[in-house]
C-alpha atoms as a PDB file:
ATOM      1  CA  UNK A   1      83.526 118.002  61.325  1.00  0.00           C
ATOM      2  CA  UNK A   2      80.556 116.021  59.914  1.00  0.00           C
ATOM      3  CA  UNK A   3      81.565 114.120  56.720  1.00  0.00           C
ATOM      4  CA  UNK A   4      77.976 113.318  56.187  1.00  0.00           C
ATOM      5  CA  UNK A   5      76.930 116.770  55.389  1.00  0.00           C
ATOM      6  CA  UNK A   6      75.094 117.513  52.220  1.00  0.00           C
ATOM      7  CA  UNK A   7      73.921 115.369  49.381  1.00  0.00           C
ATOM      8  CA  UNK A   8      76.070 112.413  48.361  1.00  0.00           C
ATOM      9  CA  UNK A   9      75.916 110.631  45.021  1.00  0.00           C
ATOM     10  CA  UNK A  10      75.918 106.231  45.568  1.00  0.00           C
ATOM     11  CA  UNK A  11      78.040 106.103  41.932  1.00  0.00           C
ATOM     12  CA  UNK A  12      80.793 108.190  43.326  1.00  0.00           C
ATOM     13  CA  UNK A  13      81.472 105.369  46.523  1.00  0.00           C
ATOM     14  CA  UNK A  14      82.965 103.179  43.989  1.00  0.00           C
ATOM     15  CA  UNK A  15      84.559 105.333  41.376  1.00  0.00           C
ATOM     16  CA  UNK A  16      87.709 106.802  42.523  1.00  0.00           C
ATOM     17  CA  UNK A  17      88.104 109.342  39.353  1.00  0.00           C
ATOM     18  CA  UNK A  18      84.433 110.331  40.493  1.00  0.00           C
ATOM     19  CA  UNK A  19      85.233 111.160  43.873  1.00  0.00           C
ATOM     20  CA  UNK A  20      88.358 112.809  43.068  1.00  0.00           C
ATOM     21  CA  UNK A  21      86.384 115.693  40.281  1.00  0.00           C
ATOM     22  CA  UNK A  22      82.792 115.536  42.080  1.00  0.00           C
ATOM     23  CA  UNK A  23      81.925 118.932  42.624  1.00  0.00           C
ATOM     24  CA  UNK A  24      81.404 120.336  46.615  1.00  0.00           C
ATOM     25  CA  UNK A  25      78.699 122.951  46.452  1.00  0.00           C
ATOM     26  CA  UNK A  26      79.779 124.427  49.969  1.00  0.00           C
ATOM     27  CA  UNK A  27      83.533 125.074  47.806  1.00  0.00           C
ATOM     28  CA  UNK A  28      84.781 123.356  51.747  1.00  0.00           C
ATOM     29  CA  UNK A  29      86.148 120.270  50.236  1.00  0.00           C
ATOM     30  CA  UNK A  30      84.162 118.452  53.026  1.00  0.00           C
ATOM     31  CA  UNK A  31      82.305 116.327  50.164  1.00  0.00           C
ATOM     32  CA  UNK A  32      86.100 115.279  48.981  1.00  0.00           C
ATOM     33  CA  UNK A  33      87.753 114.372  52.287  1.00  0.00           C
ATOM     34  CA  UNK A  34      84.663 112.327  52.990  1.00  0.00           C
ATOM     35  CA  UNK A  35      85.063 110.294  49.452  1.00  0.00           C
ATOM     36  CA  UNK A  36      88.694 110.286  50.016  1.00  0.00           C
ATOM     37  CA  UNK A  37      89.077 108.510  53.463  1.00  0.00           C
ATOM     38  CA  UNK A  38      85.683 106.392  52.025  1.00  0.00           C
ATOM     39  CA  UNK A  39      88.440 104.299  49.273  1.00  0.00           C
ATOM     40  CA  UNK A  40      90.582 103.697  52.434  1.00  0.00           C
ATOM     41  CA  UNK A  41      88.720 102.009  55.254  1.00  0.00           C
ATOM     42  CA  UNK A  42      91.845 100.244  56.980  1.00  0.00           C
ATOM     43  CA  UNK A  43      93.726 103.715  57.328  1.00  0.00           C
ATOM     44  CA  UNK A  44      90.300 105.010  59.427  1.00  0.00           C
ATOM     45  CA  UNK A  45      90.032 101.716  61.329  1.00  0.00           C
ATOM     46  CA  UNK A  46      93.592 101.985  62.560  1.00  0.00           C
ATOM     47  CA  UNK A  47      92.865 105.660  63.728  1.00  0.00           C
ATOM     48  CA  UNK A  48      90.375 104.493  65.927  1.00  0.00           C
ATOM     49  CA  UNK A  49      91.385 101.598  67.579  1.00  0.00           C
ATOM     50  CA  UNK A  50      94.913 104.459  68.090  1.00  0.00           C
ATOM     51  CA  UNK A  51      92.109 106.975  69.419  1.00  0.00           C
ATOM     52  CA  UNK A  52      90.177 103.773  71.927  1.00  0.00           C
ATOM     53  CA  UNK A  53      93.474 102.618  73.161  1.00  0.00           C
ATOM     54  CA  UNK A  54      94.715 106.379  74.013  1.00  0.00           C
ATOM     55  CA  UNK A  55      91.150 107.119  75.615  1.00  0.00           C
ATOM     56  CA  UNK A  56      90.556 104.107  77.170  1.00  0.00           C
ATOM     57  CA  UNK A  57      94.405 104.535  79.282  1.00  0.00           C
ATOM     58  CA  UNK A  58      93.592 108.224  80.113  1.00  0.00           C
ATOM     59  CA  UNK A  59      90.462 106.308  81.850  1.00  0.00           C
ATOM     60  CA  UNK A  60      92.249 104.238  83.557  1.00  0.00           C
ATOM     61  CA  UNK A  61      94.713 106.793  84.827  1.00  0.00           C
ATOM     62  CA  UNK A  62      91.432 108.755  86.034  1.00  0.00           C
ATOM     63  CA  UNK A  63      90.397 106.023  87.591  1.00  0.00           C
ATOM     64  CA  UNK A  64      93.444 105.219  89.475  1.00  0.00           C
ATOM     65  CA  UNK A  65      94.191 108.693  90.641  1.00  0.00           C
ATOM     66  CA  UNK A  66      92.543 108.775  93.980  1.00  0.00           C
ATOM     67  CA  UNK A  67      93.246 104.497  94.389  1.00  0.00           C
ATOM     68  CA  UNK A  68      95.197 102.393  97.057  1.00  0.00           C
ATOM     69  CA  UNK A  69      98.893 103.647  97.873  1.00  0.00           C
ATOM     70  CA  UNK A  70     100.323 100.812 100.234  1.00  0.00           C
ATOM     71  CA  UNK A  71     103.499 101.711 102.064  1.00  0.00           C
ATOM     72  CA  UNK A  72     104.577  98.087 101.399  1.00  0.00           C
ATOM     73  CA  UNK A  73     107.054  96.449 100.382  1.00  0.00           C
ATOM     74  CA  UNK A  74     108.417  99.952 101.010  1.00  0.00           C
ATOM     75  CA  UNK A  75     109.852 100.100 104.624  1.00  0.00           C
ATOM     76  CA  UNK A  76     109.531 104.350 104.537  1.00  0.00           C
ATOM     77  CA  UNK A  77     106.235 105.725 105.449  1.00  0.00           C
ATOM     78  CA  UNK A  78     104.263 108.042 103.753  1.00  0.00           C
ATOM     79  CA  UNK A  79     102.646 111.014 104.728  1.00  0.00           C
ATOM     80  CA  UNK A  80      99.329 110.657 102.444  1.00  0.00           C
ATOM     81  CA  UNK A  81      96.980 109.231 104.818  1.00  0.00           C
ATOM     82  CA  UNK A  82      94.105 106.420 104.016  1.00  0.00           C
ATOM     83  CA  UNK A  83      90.913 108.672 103.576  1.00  0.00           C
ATOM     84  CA  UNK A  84      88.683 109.241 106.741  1.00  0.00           C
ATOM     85  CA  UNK A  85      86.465 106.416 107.454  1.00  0.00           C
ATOM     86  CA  UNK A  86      87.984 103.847 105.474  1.00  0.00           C
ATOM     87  CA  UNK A  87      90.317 100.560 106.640  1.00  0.00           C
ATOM     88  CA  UNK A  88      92.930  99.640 104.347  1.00  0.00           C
ATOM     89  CA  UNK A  89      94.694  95.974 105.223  1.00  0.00           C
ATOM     90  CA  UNK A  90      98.359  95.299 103.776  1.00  0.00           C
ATOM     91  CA  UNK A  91      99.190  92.039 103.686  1.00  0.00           C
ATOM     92  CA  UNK A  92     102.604  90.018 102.950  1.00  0.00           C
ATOM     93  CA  UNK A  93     105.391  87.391 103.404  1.00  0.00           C
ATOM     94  CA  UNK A  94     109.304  87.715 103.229  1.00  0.00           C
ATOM     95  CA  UNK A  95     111.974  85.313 103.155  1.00  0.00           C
ATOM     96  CA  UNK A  96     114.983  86.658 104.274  1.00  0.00           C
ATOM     97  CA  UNK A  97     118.537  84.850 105.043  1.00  0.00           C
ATOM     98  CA  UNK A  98     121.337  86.542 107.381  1.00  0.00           C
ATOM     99  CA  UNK A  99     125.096  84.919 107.571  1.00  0.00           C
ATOM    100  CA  UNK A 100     126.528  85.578 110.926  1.00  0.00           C
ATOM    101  CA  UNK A 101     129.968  84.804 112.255  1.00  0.00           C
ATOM    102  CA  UNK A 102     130.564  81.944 113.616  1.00  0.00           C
ATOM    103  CA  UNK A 103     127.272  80.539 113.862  1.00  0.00           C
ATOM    104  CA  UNK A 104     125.235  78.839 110.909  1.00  0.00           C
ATOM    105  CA  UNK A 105     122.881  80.972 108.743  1.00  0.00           C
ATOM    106  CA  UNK A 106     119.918  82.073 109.837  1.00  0.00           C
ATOM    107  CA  UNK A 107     116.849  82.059 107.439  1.00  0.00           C
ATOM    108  CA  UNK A 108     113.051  83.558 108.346  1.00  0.00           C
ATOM    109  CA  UNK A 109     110.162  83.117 107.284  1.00  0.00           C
ATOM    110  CA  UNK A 110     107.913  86.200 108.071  1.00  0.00           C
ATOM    111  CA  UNK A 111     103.866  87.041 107.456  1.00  0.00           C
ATOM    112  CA  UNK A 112     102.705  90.541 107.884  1.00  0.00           C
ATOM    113  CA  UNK A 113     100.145  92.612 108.422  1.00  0.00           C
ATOM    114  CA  UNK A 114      99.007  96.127 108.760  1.00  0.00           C
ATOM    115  CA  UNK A 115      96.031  97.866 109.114  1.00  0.00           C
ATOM    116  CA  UNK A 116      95.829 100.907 108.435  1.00  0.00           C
ATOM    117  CA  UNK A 117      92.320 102.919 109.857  1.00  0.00           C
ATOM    118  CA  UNK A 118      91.151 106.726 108.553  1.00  0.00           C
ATOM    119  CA  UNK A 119      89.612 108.235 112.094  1.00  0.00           C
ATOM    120  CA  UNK A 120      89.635 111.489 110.087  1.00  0.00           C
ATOM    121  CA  UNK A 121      91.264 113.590 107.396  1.00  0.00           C
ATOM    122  CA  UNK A 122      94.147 114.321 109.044  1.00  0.00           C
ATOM    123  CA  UNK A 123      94.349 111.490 111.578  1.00  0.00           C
ATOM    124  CA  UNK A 124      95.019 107.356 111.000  1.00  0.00           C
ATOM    125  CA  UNK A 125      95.728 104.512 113.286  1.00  0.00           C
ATOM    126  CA  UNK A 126      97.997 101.878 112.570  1.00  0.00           C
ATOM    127  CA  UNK A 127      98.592  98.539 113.859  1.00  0.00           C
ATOM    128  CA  UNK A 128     100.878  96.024 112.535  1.00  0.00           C
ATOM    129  CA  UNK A 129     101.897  92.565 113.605  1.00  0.00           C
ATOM    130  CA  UNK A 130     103.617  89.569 112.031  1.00  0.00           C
ATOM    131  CA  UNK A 131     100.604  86.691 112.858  1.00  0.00           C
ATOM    132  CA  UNK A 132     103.387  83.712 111.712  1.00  0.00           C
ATOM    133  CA  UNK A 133     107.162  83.757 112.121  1.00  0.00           C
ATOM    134  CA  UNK A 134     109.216  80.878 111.331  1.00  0.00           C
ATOM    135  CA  UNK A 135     113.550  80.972 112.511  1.00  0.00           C
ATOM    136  CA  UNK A 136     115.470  78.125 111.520  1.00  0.00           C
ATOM    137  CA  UNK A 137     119.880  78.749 112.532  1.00  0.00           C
ATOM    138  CA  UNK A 138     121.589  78.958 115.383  1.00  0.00           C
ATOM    139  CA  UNK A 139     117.965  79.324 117.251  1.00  0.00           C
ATOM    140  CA  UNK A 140     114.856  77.507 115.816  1.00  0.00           C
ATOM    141  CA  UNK A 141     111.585  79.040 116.781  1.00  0.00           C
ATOM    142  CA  UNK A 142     108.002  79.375 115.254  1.00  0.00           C
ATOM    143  CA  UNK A 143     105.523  81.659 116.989  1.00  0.00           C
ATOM    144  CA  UNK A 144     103.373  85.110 116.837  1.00  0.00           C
ATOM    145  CA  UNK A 145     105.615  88.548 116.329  1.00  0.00           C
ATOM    146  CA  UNK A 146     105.834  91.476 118.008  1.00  0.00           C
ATOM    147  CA  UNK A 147     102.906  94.458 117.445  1.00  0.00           C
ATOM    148  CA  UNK A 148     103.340  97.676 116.438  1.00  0.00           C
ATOM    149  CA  UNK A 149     101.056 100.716 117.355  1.00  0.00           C
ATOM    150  CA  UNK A 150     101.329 103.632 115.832  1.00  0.00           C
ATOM    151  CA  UNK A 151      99.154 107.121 115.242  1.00  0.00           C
ATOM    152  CA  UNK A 152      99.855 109.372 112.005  1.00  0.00           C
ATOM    153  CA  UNK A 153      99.102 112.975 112.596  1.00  0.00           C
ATOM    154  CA  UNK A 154      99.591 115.394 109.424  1.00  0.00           C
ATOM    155  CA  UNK A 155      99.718 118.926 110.060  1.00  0.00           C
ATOM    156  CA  UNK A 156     100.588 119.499 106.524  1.00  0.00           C
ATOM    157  CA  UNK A 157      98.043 118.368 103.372  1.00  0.00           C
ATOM    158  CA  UNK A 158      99.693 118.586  99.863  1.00  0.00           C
ATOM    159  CA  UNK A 159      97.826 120.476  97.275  1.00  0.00           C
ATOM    160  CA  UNK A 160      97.074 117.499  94.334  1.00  0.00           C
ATOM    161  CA  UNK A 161      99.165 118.071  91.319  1.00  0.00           C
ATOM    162  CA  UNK A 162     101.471 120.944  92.858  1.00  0.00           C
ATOM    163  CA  UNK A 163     105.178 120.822  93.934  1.00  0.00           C
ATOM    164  CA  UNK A 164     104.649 122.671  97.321  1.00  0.00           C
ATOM    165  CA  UNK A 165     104.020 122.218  99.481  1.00  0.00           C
ATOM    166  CA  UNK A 166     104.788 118.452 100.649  1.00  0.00           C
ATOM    167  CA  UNK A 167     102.403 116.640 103.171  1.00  0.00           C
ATOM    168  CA  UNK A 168     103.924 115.945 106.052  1.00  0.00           C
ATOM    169  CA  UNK A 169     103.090 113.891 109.186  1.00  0.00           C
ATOM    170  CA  UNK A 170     104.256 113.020 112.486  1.00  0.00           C
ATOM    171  CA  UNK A 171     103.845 109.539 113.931  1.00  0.00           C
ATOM    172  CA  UNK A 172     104.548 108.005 117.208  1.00  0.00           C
ATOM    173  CA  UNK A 173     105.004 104.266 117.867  1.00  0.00           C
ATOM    174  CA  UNK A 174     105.253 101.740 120.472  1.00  0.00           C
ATOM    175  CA  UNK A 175     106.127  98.201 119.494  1.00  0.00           C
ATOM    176  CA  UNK A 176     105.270  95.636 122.125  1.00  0.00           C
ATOM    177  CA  UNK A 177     106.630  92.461 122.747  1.00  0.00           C
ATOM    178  CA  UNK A 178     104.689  89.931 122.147  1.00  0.00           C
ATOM    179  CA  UNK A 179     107.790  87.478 121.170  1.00  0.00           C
ATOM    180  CA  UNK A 180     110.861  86.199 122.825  1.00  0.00           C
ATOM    181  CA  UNK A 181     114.167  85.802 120.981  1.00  0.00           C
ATOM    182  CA  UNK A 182     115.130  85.058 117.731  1.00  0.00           C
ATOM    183  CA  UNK A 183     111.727  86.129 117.094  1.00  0.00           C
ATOM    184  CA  UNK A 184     111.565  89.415 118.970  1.00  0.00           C
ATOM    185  CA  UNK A 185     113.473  91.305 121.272  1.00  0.00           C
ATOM    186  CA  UNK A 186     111.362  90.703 124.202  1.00  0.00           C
ATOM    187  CA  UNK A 187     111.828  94.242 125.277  1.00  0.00           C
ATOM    188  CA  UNK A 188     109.397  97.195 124.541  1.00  0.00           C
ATOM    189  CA  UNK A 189     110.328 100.093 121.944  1.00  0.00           C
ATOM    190  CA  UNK A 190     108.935 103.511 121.333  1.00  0.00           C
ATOM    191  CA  UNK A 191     110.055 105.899 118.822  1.00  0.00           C
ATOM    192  CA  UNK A 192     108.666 109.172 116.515  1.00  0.00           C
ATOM    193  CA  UNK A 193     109.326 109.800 113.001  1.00  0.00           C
ATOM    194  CA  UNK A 194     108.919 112.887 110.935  1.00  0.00           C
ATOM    195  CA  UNK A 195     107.052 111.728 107.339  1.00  0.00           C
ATOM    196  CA  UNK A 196     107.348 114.052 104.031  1.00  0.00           C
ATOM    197  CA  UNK A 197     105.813 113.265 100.782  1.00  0.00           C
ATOM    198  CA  UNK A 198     106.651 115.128  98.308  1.00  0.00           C
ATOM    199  CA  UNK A 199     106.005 115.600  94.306  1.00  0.00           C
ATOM    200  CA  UNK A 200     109.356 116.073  91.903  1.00  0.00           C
ATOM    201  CA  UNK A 201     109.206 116.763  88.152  1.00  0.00           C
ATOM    202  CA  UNK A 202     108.650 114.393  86.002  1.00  0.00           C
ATOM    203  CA  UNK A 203     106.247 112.885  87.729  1.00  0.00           C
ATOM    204  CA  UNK A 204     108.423 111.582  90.600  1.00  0.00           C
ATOM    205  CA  UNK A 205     107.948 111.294  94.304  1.00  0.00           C
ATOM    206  CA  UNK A 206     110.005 110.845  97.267  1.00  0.00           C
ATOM    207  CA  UNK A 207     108.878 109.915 100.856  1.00  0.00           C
ATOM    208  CA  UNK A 208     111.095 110.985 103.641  1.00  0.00           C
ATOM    209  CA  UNK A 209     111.514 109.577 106.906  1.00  0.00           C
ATOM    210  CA  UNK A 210     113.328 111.402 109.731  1.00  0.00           C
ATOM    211  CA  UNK A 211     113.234 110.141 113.733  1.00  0.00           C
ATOM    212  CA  UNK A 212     114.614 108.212 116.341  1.00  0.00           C
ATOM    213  CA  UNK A 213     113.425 105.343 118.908  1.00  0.00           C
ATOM    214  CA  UNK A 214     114.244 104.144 122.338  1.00  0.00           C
ATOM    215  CA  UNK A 215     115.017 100.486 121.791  1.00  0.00           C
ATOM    216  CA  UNK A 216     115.065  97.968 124.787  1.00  0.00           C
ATOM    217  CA  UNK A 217     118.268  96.169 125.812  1.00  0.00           C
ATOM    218  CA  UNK A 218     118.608  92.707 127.883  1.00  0.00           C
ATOM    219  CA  UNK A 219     122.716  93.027 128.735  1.00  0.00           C
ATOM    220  CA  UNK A 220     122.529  95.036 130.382  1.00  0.00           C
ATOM    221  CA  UNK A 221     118.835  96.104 130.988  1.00  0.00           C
ATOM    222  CA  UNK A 222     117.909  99.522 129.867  1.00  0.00           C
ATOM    223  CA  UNK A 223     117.355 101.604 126.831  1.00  0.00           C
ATOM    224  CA  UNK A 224     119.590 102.461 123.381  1.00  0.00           C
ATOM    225  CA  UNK A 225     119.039 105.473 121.578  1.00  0.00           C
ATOM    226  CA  UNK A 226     118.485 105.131 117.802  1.00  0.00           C
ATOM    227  CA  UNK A 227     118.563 107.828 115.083  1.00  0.00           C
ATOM    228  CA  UNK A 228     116.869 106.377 111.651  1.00  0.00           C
ATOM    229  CA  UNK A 229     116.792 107.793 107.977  1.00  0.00           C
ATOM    230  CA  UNK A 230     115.264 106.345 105.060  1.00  0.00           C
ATOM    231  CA  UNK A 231     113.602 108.177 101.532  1.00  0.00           C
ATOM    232  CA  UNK A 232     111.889 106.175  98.578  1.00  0.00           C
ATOM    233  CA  UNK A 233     112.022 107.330  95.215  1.00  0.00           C
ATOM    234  CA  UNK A 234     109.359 106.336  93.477  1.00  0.00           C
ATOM    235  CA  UNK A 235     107.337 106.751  89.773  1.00  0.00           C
ATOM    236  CA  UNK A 236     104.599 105.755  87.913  1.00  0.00           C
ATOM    237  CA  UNK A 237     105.780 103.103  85.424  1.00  0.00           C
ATOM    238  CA  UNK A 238     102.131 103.274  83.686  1.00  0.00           C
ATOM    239  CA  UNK A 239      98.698 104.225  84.790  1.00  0.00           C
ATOM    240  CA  UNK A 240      98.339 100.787  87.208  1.00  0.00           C
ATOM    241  CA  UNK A 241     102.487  99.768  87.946  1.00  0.00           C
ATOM    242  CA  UNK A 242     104.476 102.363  90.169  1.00  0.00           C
ATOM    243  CA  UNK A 243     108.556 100.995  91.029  1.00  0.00           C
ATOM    244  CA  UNK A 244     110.388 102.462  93.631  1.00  0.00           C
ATOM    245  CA  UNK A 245     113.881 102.646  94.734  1.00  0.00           C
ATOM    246  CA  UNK A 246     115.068 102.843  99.085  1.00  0.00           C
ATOM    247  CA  UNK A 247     117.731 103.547 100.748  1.00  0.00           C
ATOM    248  CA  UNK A 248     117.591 102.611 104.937  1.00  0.00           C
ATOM    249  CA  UNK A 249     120.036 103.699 107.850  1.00  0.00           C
ATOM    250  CA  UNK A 250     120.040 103.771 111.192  1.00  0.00           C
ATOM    251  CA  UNK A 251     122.430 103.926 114.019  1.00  0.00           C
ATOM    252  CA  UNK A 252     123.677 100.643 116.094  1.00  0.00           C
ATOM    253  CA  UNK A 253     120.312  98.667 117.615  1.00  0.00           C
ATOM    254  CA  UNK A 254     122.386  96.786 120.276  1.00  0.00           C
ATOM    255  CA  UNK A 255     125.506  97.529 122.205  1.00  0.00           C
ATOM    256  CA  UNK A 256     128.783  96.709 120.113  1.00  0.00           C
ATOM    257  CA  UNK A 257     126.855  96.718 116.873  1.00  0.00           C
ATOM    258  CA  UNK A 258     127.411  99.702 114.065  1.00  0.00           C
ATOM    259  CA  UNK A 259     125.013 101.439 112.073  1.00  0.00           C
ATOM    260  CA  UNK A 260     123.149  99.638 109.076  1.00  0.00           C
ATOM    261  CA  UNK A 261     122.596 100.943 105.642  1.00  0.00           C
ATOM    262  CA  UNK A 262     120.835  98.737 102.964  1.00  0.00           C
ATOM    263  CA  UNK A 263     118.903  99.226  99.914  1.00  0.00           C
ATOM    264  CA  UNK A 264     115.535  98.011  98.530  1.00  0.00           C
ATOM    265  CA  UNK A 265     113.179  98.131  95.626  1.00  0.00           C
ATOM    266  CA  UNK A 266     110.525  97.299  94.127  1.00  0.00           C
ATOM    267  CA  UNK A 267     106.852  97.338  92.166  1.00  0.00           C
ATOM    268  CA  UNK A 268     103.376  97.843  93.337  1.00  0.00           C
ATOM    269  CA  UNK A 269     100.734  96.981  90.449  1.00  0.00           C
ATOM    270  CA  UNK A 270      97.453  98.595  91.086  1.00  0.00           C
ATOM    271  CA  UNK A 271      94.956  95.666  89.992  1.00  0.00           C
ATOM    272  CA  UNK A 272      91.888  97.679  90.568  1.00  0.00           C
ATOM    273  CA  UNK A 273      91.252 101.366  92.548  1.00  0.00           C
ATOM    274  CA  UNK A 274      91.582  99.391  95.893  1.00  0.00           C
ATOM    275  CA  UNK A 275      93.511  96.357  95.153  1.00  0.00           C
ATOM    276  CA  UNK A 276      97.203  96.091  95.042  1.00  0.00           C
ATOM    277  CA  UNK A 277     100.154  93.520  94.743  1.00  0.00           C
ATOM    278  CA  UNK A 278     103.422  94.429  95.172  1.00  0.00           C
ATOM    279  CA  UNK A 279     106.964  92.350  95.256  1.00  0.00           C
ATOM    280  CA  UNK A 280     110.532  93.823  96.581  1.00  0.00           C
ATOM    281  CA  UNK A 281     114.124  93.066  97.235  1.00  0.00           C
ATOM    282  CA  UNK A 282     115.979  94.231  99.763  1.00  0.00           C
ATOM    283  CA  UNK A 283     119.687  93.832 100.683  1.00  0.00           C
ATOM    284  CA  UNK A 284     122.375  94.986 103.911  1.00  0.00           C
ATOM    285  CA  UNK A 285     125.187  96.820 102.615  1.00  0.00           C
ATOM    286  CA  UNK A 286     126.704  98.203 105.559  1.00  0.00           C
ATOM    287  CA  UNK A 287     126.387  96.922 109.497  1.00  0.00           C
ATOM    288  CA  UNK A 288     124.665  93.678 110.646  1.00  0.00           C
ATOM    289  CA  UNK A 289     121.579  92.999 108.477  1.00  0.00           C
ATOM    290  CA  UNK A 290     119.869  90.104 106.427  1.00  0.00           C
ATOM    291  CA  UNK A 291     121.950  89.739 103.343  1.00  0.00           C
ATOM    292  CA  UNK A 292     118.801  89.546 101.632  1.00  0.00           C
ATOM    293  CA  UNK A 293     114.722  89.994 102.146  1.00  0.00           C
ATOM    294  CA  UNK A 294     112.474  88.994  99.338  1.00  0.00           C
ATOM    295  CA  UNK A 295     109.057  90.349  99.925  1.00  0.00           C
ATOM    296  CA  UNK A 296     105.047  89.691  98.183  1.00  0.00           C
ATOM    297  CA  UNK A 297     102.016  90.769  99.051  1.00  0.00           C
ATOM    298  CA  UNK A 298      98.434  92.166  98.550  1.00  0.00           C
ATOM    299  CA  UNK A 299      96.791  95.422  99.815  1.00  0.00           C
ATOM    300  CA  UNK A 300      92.941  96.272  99.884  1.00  0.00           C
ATOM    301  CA  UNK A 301      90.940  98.940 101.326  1.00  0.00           C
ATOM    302  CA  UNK A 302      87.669  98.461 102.490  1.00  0.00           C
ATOM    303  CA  UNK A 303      85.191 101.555 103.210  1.00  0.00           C
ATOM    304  CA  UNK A 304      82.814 101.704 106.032  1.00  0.00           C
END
């Protein structure tokens, strides 16, 4: 609607009984809304700093649609892949504490890494390591962590914006050891999970982890079977914040032990399209576990 259509008298802008009887040759009442909302300047000012702050978060949310998802401080792994051709570096430290009987507690000091590489659409290359461990209990040691290799391969892409169907992925691993104990385990593991990412109503997702691994035992030598299961619930809080909620089990990692179940969550705050922080808490419930793992970090993708 253009309020400036048409002749308009300068006595009338000051004379409210003016405005209210001056006559609107179109008969649209145009000339009388526009003298109207003319005596009341805050009401229109308030409308559109409203109308700026609604249009300027819709821009942000357009902005942030196709931006950084880090799987951090998230332990499950998604099946949306970083796009082809770009490297995307999560980055981190955790402090984590773990009573055990008998012995004193042990606390670690962890910093981690993973980079994450886009060969193609459908295909990405990860490698994670922990560059700087520090173990202070019933063993003290400081060194380099173990490194994880891993390929994703989706054979199923998600349509954007639709329920179904989910993306899901397959990815292989092989963890080498780099470090001795209490770092590492000092014995090579291998392992495949099944990923699923998929979108809920109400603007929810959930990534779904499904696999097992071979993990490597010293006494005696040789090779445990593990089965693992983990999902993350997750939602945008606003445009730039998403929280999350995890659950984590797996069967016994060492001869004797049980299984493990714990629980962790979260925030990741999107500072810009391909920067991220992110903070989490994570706790054992069930089984032989840290009684507690505070993580922080930063994510940022780089394009080539």
């Amino acid at each position: 609607m253009d309020l400036d259509r048409g002749r308009q008298s300068p006595s009338i802008a000051g004379d409210v009984h003016a405005r209210r009887w001056w006559p609107d040759p179109l008969g649209s009442g145009v000339r009388y809304a526009a003298a109207e909302l003319s005596a009341h300047p805050r009401p229109i000012a308030l409308w559109r700093l409203a109308l700026a702050v609604v249009l300027a978060i819709s821009t942000v949310g357009r902005a942030l649609a196709g931006s950084i998802e880090p799987d951090r401080p998230e332990l499950t792994e998604s099946a949306r892949l970083v796009p082809r051709g770009s490297l995307q570096l999560e980055t981190g430290v955790a402090f984590s504490g773990e009573r055990r009987a008998a012995t004193s507690t042990e606390h670690r000091f962890d910093t981690e890494a993973d980079l994450r590489i886009g060969v193609t659409r459908q295909i990405e290359v990860d490698l994670e390591g922990e560059p700087f461990v520090r173990v202070r209990g019933p063993q003290d040691d400081t060194g380099f962590g173990d490194i994880t290799l891993g390929v994703r391969y989706r054979f199923v892409e998600a349509f954007e914006d639709a329920l179904w169907p989910p993306s899901l992925a397959v990815k292989p691993f092989v963890k080498f050891p780099v470090a001795s104990k209490p770092i590492g385990s000092g014995r090579l593991d291998a392992g495949v999970l099944l990923l699923g990412s998929f979108t809920l109503p109400w603007e929810f997702e959930i990534e779904v982890n499904l696999g097992g691994a071979a993990i490597g035992q010293t006494r005696p030598n040789g090779y445990l079977g593990q089965a693992i299961a983990t999902a993350s619930l997750s939602r945008d809080l606003t445009p730039a914040l998403n929280g999350f909620f995890e659950v984590l089990w797996s069967s016994r990692e060492e001869r004797g032990d049980t299984a493990h179940f714990a629980i962790n969550t979260g925030v990741v705050y999107r500072v810009t399209p391909r920067l991220a922080v992110d903070a989490g808490v994570q706790t054992s419930l069930v089984g032989r576990g840290p009684d507690y793992i505070v993580r922080a970090g930063l994510s940022v993708r780089f394009r080539r």
